[in-house]
Protein backbone atom coordinates (compact mmCIF):
# COMPACT_ATOMS: atom_id res chain seq x y z
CA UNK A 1 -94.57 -20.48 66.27
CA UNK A 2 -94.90 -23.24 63.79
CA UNK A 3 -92.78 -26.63 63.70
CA UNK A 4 -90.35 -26.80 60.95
CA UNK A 5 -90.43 -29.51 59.12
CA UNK A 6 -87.61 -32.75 59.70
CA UNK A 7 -83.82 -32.42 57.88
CA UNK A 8 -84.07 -33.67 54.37
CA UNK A 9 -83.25 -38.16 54.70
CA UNK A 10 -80.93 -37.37 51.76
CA UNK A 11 -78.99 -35.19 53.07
CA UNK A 12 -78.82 -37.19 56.82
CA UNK A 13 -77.64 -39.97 54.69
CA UNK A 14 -75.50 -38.28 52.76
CA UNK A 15 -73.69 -37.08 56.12
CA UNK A 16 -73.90 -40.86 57.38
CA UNK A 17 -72.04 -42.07 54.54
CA UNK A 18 -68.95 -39.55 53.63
CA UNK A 19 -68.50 -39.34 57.55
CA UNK A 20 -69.08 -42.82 58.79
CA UNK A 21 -65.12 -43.07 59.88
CA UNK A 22 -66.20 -39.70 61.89
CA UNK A 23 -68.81 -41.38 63.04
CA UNK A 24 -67.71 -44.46 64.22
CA UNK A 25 -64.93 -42.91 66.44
CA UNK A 26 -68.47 -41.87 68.67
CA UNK A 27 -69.41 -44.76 69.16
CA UNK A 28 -71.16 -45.49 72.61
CA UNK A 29 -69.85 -41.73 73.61
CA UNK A 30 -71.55 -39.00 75.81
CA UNK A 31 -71.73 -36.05 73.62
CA UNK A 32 -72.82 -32.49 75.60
CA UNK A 33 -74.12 -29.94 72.76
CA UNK A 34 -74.73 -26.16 74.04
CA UNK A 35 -76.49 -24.38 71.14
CA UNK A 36 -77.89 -27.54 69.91
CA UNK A 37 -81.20 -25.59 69.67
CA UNK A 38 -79.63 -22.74 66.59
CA UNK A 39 -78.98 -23.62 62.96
CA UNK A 40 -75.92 -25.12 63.56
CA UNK A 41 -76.50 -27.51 66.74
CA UNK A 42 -79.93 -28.65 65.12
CA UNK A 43 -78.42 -30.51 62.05
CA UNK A 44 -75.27 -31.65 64.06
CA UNK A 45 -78.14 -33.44 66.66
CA UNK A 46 -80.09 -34.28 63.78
CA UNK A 47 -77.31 -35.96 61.58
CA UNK A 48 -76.12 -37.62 65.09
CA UNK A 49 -79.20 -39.39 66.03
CA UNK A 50 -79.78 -40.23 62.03
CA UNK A 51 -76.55 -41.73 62.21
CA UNK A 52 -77.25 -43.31 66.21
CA UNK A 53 -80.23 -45.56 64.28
CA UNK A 54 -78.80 -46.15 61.25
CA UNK A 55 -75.48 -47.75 62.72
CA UNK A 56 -76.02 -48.55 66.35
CA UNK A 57 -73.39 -46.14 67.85
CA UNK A 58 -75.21 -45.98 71.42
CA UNK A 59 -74.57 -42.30 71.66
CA UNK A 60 -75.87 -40.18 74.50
CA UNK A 61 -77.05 -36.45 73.93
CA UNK A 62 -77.15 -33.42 76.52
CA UNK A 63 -78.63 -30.56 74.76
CA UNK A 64 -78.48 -27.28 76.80
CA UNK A 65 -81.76 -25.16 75.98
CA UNK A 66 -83.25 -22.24 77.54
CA UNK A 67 -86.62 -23.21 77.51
CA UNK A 68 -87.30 -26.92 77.12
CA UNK A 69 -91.29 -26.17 76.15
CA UNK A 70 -90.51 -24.21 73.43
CA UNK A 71 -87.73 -26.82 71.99
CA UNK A 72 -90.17 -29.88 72.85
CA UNK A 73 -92.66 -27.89 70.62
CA UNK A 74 -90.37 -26.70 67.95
CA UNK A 75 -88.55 -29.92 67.39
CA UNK A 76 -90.52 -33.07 68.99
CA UNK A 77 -88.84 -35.46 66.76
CA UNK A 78 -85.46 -34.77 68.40
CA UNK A 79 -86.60 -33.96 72.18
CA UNK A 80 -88.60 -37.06 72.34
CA UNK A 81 -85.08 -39.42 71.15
CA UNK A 82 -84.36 -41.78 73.53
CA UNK A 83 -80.73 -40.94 73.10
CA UNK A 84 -81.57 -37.03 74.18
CA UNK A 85 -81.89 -34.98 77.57
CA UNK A 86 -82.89 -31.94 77.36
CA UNK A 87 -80.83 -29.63 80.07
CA UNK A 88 -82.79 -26.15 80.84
CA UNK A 89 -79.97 -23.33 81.54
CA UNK A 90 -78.13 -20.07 80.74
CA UNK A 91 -74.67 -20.99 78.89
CA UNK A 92 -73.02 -19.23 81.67
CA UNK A 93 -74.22 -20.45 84.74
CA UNK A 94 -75.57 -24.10 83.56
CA UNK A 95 -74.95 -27.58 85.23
CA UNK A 96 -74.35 -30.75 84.01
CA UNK A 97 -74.91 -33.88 85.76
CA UNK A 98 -72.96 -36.94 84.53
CA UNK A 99 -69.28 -37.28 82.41
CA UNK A 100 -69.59 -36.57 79.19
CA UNK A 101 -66.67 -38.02 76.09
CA UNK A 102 -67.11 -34.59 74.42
CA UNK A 103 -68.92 -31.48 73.82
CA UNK A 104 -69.72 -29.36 71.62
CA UNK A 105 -69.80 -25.78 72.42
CA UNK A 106 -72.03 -24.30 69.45
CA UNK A 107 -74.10 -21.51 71.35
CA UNK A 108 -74.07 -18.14 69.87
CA UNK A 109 -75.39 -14.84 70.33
CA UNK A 110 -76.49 -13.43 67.43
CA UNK A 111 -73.87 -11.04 65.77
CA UNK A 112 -76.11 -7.83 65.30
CA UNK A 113 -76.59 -5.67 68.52
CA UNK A 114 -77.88 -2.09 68.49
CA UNK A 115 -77.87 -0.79 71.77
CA UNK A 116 -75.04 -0.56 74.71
CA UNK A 117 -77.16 -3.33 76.22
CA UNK A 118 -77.04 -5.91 73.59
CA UNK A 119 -73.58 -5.46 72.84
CA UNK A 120 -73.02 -5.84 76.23
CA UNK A 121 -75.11 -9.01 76.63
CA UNK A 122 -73.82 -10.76 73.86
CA UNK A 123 -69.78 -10.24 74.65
CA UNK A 124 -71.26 -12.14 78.23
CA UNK A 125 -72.90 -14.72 76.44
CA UNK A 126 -69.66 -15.83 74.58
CA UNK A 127 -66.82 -14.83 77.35
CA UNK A 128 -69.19 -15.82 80.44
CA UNK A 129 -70.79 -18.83 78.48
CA UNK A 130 -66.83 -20.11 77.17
CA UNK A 131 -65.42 -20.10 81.11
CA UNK A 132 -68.66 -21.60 82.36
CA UNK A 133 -68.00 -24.63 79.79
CA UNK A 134 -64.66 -24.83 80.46
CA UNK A 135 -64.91 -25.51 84.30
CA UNK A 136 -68.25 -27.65 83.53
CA UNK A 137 -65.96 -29.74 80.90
CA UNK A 138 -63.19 -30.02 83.06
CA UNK A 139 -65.03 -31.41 85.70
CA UNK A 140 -65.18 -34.43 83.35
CA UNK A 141 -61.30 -35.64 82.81
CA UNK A 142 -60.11 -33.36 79.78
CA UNK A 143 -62.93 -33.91 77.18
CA UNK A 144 -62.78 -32.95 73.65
CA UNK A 145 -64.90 -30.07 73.51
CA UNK A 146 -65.14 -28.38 69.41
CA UNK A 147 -65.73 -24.40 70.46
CA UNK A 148 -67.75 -22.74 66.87
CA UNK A 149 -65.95 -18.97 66.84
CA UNK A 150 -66.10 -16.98 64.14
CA UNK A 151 -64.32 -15.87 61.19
CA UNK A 152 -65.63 -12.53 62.87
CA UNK A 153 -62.43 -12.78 64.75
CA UNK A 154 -60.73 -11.19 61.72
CA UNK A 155 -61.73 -8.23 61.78
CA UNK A 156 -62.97 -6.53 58.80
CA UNK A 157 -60.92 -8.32 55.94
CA UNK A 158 -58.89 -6.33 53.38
CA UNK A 159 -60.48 -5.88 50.11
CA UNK A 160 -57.06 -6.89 48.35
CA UNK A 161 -56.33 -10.19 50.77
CA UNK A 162 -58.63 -12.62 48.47
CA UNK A 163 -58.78 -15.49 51.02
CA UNK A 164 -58.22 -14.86 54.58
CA UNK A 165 -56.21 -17.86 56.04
CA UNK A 166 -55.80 -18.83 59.90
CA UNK A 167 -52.34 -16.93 60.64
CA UNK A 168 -53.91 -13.52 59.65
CA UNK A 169 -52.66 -11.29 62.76
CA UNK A 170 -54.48 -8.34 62.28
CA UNK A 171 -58.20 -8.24 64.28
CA UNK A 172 -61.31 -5.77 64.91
CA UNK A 173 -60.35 -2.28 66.98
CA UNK A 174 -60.59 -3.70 70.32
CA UNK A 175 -62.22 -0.17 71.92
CA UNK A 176 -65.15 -0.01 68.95
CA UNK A 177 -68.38 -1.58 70.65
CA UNK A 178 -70.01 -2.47 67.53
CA UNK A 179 -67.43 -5.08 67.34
CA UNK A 180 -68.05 -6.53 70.43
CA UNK A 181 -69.46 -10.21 69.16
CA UNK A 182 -66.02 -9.95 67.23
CA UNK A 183 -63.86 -9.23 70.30
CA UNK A 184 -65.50 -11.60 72.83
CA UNK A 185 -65.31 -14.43 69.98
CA UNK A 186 -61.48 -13.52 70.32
CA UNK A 187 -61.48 -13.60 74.05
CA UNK A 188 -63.01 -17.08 73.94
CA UNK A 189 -60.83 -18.08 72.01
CA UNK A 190 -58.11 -17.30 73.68
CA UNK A 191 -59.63 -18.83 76.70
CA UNK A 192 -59.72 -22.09 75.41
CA UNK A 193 -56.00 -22.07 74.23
CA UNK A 194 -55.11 -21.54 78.20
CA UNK A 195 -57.26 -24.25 78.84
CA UNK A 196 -55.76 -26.50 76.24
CA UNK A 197 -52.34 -25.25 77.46
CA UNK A 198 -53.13 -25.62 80.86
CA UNK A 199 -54.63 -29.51 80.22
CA UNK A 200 -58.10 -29.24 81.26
CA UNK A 201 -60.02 -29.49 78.41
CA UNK A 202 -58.71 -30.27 74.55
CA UNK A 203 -60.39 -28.09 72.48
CA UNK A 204 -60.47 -27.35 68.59
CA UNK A 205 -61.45 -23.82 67.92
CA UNK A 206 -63.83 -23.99 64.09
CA UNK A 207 -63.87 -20.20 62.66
CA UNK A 208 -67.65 -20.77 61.05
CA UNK A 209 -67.87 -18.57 58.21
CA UNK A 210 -71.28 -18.42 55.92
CA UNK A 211 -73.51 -20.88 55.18
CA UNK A 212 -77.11 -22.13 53.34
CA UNK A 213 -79.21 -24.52 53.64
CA UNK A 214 -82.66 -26.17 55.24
CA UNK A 215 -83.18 -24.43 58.80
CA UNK A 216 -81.24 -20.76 57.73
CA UNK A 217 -83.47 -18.34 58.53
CA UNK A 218 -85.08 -16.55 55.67
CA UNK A 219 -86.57 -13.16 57.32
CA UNK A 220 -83.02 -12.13 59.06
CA UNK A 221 -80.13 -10.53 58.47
CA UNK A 222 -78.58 -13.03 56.41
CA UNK A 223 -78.45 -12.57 52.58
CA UNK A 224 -79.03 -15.42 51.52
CA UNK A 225 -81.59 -16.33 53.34
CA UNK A 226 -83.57 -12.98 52.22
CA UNK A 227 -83.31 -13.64 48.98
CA UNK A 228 -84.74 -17.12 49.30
CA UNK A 229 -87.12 -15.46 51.00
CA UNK A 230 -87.86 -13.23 47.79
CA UNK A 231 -87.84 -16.18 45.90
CA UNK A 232 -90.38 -18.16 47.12
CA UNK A 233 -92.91 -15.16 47.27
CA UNK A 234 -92.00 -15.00 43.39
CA UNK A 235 -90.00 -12.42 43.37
CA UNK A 236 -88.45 -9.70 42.92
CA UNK A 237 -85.33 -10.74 44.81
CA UNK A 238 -84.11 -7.56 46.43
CA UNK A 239 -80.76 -6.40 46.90
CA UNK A 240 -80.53 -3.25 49.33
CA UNK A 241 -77.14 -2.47 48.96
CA UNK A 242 -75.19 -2.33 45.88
CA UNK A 243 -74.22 -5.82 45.13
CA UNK A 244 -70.82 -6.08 45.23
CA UNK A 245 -69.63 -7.33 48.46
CA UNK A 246 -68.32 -10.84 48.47
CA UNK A 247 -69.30 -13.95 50.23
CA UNK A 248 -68.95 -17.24 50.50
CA UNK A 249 -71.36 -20.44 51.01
CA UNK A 250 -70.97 -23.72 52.40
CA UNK A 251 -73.92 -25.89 52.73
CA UNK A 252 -75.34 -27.01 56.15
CA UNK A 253 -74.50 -30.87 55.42
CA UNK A 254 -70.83 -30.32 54.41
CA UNK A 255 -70.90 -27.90 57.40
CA UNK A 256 -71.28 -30.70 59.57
CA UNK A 257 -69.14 -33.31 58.10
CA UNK A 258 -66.24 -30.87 58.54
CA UNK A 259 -67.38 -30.59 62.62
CA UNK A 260 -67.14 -34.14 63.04
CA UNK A 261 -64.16 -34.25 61.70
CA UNK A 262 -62.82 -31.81 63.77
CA UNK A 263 -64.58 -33.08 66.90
CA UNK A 264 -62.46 -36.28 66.26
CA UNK A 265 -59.21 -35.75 64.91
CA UNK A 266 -58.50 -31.74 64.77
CA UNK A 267 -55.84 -30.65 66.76
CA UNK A 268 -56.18 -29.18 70.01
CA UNK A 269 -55.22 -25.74 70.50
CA UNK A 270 -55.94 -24.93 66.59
CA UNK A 271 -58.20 -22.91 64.98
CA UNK A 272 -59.60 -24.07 61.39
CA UNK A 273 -61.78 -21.95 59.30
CA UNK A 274 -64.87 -23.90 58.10
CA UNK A 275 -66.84 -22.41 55.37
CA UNK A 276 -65.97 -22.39 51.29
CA UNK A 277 -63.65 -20.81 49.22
CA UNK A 278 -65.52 -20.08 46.34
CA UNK A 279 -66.16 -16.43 46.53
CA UNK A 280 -69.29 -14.58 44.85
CA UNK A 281 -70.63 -11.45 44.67
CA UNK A 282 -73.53 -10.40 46.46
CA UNK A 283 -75.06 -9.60 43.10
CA UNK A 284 -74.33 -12.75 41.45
CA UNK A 285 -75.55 -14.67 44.59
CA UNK A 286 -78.93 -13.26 43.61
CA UNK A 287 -79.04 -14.16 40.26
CA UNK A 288 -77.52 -17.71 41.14
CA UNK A 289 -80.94 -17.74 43.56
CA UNK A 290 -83.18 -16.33 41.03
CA UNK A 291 -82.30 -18.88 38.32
CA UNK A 292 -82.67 -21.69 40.58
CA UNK A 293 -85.99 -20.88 41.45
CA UNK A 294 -86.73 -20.59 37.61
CA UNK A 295 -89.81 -18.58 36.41
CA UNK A 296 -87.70 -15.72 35.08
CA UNK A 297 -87.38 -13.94 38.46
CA UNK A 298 -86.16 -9.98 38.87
CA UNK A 299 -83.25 -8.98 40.40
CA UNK A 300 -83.33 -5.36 41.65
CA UNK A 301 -80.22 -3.83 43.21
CA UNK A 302 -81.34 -0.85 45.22
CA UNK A 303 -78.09 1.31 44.25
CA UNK A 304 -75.21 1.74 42.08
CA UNK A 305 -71.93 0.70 43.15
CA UNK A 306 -68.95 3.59 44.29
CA UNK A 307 -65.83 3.38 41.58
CA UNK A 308 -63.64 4.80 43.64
CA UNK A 309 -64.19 2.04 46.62
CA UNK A 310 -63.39 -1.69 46.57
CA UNK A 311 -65.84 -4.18 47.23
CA UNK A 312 -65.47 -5.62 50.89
CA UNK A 313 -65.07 -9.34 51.42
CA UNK A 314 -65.64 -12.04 53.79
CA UNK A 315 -64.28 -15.46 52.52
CA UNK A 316 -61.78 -18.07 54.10
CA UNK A 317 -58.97 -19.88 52.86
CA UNK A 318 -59.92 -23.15 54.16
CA UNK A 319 -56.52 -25.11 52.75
CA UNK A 320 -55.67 -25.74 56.10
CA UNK A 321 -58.90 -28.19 56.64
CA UNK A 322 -57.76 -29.56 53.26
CA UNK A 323 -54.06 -30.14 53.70
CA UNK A 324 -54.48 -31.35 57.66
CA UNK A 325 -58.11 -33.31 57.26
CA UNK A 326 -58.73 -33.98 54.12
CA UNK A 327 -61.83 -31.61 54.08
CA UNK A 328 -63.63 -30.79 51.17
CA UNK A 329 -67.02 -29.71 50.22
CA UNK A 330 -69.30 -31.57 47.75
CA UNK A 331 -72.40 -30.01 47.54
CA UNK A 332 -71.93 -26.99 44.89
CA UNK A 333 -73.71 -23.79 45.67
CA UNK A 334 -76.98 -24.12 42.71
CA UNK A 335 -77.99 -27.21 44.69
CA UNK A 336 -77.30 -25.88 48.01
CA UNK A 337 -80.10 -23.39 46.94
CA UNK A 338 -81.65 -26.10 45.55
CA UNK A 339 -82.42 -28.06 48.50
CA UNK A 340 -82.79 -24.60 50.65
CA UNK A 341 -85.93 -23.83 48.32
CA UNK A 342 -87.09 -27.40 48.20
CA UNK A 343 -87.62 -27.35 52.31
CA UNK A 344 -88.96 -23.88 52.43
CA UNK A 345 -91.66 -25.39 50.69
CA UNK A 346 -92.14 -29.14 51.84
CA UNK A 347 -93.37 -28.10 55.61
């Protein structure tokens, strides 16, 4: 398993500087991050400790891990901070010594599970892991604690609702097991409104959409990523389905300006969907990909597209971040596959 190579500095200080406010409302705080080992919890520690050096904020990181060889292997740069200790535990039956200011509750199961078993583990990851942070968090005086759901909790979204905004009621058929990431992403959610409710924990609920950038796998099940993937072996970028579906992007640095701001000023007992607003076929994501990466790459789209059925979507309305938190992104999708393909190929 090779060692990835560090965040890009530009993009740390870019973080640093349109969230120093953000920032600064950490200062000398105990922060507990589960999941700070994933895509997600890596640049949040990473822009954190960039952040701790660059303006003295005294922080003090927990990161839950499963295996603190691998992650002192994978990432020495961050293990071996002074400002970090490393926790070794399961999300749901973990321990944590110490009060912590906040947390952030970022582990996730992946969303793709084939077999009774995996479907089963993962809805116990999220439900299990979410009371087992609860009671840990409560332990410490009614923390902050920013829980990363899903905009999986939707449900499949209609093909004629163009943005799909907070208040949408409907949700995924709660007896169909292949939804059962969606469900127990519901169920924690829920959980931590009767915790908010009940005053033992204040937590803001972030409905993570999709998103690009350095550390997104590239040989998964994320689009994006494949095509990347494609890109840098020089093609052709591959499309297996028919290309319309459409998706979203926000990159991993705006990703985690809008968590800090949440972290420190959403409100408790919301839910705000984090991701962009731009929508894009899956087909013109390609191409967007393909001309980045110059050289006059092929696109092939493995089948033609059904006229008689609309293409699905999976985009948020994200007004809500706008209106309440002044949230907006600023790096456009080209140079968020920009600086993907740049890191791919800097290690």
């Amino acid at each position: 398993m090779s060692t990835p190579p560090p965040l890009p500095e530009r993009d740390l200080a870019e973080i640093m500087t349109l969230a120093e406010d953000d920032l600064r409302e950490l200062e000398g705080a105990r922060i507990f991050v589960t999941g700070g080992t994933g895509f997600v919890g890596t640049w949040l520690v990473e822009a954190l400790l960039a952040a701790d050096r660059e303006l003295d904020l005294r922080l003090g990181l927990t990161l839950l891990t499963r295996d603190q060889t691998t992650y002192r292997r994978r990432r020495p740069h961050l293990a071996g901070d002074e400002s970090v200790t490393l926790m070794e535990g399961d999300v749901r039956t973990f321990t944590a010594d110490g009060h912590h200011d906040f947390m952030v509750h970022a582990a996730a199961s992946t969303s793709t599970a084939r077999t009774p078993a995996e479907r089963t583990a993962i809805y116990s990851s999220i439900v299990d892991g979410m009371e087992r942070v609860i009671e840990v968090a409560s332990s410490w005086g009614r923390p902050r604690l920013l829980f990363t759901s899903s905009g999986a909790v939707y449900g499949t979204q209609p093909p004629d609702l163009m943005l799909i905004p907070e208040n949408h009621l409907e949700g995924p058929d709660p007896l169909d097991t292949a939804m059962s990431y969606h469900g127990a992403k519901r169920a924690a959610e829920l959980r931590s409104a009767l915790a908010t409710e009940s005053g033992a924990v204040d937590v803001v609920v972030a409905r993570l959409f999709a998103f690009v950038g350095p550390l997104l796998p590239i040989d998964q099940h994320f689009a994006v990523g494949n095509f990347v993937k494609d890109a840098l072996a020089g093609g052709p970028i591959r499309i297996e389905g028919d290309g319309t579906p459409y998706r979203s992007y926000q990159y991993a640095g705006d990703l985690v300006r809008w968590m800090l701001r949440l972290l420190v000023s959403g409100e408790p007992g919301r839910a705000y969907n984090v991701g962009s607003s731009n929508a894009i076929s899956i087909g013109d994501l390609a191409q967007v990909v393909a001309d980045v990466a110059g050289g006059g790459l092929e696109v092939r789209i493995a089948c033609e597209p059904d006229p008689d059925r609309r293409a699905s979507r999976y985009v948020p309305d994200t007004s809500l971040a706008k209106e309440e938190l002044d949230l907006v992104n600023v790096v456009g999708l080209a140079e968020s596959i920009r600086r993907t393909l740049d890191w791919n190929t800097s290690g």
